[in-house]
Structure formats: structure tokens, C-alpha cells
N, C-alpha and C. Protein backbone atom coordinates (compact mmCIF):
# COMPACT_ATOMS: atom_id res chain seq x y z
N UNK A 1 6.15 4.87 -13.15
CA UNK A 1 5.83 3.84 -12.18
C UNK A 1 6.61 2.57 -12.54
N UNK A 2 7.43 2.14 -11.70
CA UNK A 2 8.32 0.60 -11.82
C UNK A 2 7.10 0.15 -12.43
N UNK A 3 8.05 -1.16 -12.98
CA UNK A 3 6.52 -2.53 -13.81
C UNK A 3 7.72 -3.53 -14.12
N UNK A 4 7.22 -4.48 -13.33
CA UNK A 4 7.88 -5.96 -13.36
C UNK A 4 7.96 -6.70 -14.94
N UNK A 5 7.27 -5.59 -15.80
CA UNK A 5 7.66 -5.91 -17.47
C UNK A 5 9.69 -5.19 -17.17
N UNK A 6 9.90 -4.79 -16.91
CA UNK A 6 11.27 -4.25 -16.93
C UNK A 6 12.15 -5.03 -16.05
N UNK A 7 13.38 -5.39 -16.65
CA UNK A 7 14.47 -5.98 -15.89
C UNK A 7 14.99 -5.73 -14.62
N UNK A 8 14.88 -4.58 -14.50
CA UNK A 8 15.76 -4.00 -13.32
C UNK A 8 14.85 -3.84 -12.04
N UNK A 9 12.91 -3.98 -12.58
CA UNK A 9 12.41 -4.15 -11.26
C UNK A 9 11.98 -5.98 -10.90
N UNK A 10 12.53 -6.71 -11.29
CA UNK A 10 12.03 -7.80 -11.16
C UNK A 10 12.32 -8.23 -10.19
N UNK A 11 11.95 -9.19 -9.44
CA UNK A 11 12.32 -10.01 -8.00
C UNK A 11 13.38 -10.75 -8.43
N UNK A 12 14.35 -11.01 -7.99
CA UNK A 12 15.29 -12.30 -7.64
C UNK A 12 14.76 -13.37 -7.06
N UNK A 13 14.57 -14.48 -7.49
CA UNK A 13 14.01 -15.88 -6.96
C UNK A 13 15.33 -16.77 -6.72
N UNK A 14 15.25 -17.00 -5.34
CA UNK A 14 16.44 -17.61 -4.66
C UNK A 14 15.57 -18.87 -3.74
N UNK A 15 15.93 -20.22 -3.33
CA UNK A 15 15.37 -21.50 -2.90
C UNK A 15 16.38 -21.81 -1.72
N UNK A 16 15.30 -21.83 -0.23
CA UNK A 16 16.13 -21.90 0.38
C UNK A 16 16.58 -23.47 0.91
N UNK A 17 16.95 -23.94 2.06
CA UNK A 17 17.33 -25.33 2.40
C UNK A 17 16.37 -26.27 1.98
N UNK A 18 14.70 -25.43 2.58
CA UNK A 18 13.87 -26.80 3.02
C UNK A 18 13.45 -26.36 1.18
N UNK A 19 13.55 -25.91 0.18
CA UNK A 19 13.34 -26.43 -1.25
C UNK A 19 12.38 -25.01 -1.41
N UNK A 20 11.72 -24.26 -0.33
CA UNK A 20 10.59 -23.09 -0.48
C UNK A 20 11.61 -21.98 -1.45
N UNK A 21 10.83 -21.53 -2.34
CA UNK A 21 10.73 -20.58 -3.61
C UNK A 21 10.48 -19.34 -2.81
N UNK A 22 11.60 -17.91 -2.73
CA UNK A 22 11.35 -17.04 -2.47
C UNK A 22 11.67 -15.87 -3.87
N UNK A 23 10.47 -14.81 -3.71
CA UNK A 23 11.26 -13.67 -4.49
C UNK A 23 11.52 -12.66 -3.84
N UNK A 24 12.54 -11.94 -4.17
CA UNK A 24 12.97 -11.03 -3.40
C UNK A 24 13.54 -9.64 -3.90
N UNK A 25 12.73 -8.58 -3.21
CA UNK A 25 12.47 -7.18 -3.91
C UNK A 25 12.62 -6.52 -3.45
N UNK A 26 13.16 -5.37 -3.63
CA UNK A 26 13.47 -3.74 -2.80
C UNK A 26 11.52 -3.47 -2.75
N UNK A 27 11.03 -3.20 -1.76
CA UNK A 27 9.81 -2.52 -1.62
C UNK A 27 9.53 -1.34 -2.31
N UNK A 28 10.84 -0.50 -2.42
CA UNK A 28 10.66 0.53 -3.09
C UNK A 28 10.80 0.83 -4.88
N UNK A 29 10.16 -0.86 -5.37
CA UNK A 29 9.64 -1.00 -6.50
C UNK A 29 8.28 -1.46 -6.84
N UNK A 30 7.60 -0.96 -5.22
CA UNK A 30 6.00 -1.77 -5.37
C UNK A 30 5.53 -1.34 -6.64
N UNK A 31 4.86 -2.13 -7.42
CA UNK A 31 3.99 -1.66 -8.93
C UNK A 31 3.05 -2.38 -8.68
N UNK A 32 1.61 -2.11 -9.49
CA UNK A 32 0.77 -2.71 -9.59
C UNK A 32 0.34 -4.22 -9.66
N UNK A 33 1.15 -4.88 -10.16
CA UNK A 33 1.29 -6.48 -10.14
C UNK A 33 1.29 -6.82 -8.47
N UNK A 34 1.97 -6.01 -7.71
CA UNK A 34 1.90 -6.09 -6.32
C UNK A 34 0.81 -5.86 -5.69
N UNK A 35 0.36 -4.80 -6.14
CA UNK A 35 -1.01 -4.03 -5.60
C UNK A 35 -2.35 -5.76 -5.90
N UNK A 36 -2.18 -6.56 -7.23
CA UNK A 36 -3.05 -7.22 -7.12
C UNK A 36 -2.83 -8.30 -6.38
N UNK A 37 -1.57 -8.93 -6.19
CA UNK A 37 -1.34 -9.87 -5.52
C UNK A 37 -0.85 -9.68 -4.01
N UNK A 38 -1.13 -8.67 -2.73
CA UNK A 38 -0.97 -8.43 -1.89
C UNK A 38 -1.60 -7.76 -1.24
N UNK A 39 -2.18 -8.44 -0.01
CA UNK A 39 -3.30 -7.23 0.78
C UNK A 39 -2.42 -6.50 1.78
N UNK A 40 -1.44 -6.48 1.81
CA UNK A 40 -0.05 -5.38 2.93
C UNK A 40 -0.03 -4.08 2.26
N UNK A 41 -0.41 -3.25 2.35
CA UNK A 41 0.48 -2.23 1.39
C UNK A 41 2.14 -1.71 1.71
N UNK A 42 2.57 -1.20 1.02
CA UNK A 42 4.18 -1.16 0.67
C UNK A 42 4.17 -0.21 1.48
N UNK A 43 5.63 -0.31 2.72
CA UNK A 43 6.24 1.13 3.44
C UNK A 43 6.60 1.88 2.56
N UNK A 44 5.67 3.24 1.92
CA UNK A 44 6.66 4.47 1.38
C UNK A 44 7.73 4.82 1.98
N UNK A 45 7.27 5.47 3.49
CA UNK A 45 8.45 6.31 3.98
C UNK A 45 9.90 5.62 4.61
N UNK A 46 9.80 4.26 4.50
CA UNK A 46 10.54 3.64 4.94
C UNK A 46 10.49 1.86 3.78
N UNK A 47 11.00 2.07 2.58
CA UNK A 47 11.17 1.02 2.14
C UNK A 47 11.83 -0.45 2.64
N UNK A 48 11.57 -1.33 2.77
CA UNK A 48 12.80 -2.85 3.23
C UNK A 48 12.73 -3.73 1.87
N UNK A 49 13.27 -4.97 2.16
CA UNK A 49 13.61 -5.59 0.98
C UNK A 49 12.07 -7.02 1.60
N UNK A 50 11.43 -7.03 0.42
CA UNK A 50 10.81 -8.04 0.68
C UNK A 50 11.11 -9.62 0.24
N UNK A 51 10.75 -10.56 1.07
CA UNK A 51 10.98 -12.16 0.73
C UNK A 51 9.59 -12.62 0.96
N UNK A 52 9.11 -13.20 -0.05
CA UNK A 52 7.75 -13.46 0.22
C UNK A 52 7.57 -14.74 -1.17
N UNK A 53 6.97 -16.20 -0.02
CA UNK A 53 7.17 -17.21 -0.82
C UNK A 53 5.47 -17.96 -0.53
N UNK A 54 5.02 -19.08 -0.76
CA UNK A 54 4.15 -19.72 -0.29
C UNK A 54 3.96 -19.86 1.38
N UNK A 55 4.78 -20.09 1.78
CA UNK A 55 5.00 -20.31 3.11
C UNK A 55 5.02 -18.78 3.87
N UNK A 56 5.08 -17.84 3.61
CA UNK A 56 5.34 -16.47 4.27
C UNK A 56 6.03 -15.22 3.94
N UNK A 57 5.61 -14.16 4.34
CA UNK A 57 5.86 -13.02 3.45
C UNK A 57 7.02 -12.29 4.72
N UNK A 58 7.93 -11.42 4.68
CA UNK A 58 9.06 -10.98 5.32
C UNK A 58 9.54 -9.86 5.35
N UNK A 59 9.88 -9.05 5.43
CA UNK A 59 10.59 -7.24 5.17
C UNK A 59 11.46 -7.61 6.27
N UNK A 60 12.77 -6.83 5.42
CA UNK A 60 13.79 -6.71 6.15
C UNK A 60 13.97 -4.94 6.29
N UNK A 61 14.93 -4.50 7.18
CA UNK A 61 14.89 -2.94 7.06
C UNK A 61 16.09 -2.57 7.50
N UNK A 62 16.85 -1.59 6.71
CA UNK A 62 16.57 -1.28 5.61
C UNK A 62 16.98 -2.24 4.49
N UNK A 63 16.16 -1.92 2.99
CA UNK A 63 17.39 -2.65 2.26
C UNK A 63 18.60 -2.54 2.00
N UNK A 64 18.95 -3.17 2.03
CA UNK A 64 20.55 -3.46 2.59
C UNK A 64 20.87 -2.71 0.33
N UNK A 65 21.60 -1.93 0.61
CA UNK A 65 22.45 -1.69 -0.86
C UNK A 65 22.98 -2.42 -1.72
N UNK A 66 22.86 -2.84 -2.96
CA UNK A 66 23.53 -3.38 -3.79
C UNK A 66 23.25 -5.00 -3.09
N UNK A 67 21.79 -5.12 -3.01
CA UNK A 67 20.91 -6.46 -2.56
C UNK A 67 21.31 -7.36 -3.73
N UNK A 68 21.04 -6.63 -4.91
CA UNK A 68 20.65 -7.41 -6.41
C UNK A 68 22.04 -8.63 -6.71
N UNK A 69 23.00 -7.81 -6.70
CA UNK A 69 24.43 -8.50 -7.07
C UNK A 69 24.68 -9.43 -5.85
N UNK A 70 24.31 -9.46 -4.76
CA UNK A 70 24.41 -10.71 -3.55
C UNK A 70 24.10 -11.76 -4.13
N UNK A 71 25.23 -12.77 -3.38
CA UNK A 71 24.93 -14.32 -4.11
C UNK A 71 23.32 -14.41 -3.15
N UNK A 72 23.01 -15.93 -3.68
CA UNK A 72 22.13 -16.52 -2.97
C UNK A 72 22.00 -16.47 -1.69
N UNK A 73 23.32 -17.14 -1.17
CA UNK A 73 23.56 -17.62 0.11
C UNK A 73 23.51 -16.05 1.28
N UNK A 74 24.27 -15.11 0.65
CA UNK A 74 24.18 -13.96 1.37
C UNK A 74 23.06 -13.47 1.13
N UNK A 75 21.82 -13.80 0.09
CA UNK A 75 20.23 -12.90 0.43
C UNK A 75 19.43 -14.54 1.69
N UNK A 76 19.61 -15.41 1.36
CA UNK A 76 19.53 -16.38 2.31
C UNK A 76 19.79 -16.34 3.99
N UNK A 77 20.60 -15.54 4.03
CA UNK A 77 20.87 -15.23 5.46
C UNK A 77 20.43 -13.83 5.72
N UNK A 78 20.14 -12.64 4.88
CA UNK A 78 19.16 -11.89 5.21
C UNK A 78 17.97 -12.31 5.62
N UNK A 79 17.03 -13.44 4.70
CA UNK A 79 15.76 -13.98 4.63
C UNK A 79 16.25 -14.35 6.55
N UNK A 80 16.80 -14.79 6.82
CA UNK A 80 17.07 -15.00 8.68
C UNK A 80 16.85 -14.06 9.22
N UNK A 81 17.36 -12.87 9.07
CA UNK A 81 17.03 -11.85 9.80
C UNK A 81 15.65 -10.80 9.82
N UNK A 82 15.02 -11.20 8.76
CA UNK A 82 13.36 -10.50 8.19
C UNK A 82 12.62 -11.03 8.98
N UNK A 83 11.62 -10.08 9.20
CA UNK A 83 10.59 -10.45 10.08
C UNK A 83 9.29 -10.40 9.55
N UNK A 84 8.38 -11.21 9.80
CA UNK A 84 7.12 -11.92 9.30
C UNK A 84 6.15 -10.92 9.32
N UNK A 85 5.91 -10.76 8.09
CA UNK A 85 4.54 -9.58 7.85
C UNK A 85 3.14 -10.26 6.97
N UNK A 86 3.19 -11.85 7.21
CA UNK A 86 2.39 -12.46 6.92
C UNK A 86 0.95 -11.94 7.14
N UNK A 87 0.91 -11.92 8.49
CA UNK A 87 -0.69 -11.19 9.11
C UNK A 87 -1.20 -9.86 8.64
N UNK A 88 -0.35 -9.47 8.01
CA UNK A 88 -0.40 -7.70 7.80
C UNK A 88 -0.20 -7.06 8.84
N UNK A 89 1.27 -7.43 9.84
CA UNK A 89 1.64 -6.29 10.84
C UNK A 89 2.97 -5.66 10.09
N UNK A 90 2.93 -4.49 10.78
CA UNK A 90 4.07 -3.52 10.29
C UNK A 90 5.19 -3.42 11.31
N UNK A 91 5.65 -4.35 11.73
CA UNK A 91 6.41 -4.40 12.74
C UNK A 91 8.31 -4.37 12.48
């Protein structure tokens, strides 16, 4: 089971214009740390990349490949194209 004790599943924390703190994760590293801090549960059959900050939670679909090595600015303009799964819709 991934565990955010390990490097390679950790979020990327990227800050966008207005100063908001996002982290940002392939879904298809949900682990337990997630499970406590999120009432959404994770798409198995269809993983996206999540952005989820104070202000609002996001999935993009799919994750886009080789997310991790993207500068800022190019996961920044993904975070544009994600759509809001704040409420707990699966849309």
C-alpha cells in the first residue's frame, strides 16, 4: 500500500497567483493519510491527478504522465483545467 512516509508517493506543493497552497497527487496513490483526511473516496477504475488546497479540492482526468517532473507553472495550468470535487461529486 503507497504511504506518504515514502518519497515517490508524496504530493508536490505548488502556490498559485492568489498565494493558495496546493498539493498535488496522482489519485492512484490514495493511502490511508488520505482515507483520514478526506470524505471523497479515490476513483479506482479511473485514477486523475488531484489539487486540493484550503480553498477547494479538484481531479483532473486523466493524469496526465510524467505529472511529477512538470514545472510549477505547467501543473498550474492543469489546476485550470480540473474540475471541482469539493461537494463530493464525481463529475
Amino acid at each position: 500500500m503507497p504511504s506518504w512516509a515514502n518519497p515517490e508517493f508524496r504530493p508536490r506543493l505548488v502556490i498559485d497567483d492568489a498565494g493558495a497552497e496546493w498539493e498535488v497527487y496522482d489519485e492512484a496513490t490514495w493511502s490511508i493519510e488520505l482515507a483520514l483526511d478526506w470524505e471523497v473516496l479515490p476513483q479506482s477504475d479511473k485514477p486523475g491527478l488531484i489539487f486540493s488546497s484550503m480553498r477547494d479540492r479538484r481531479r483532473l482526468w486523466p493524469c496526465p504522465t510524467g505529472w511529477k517532473s512538470m514545472s510549477d507553472q505547467e501543473l498550474l495550468a492543469l489546476l485550470g483545467r480540473a474540475r471541482s470535487i469539493a461537494d463530493g461529486g464525481r463529475s
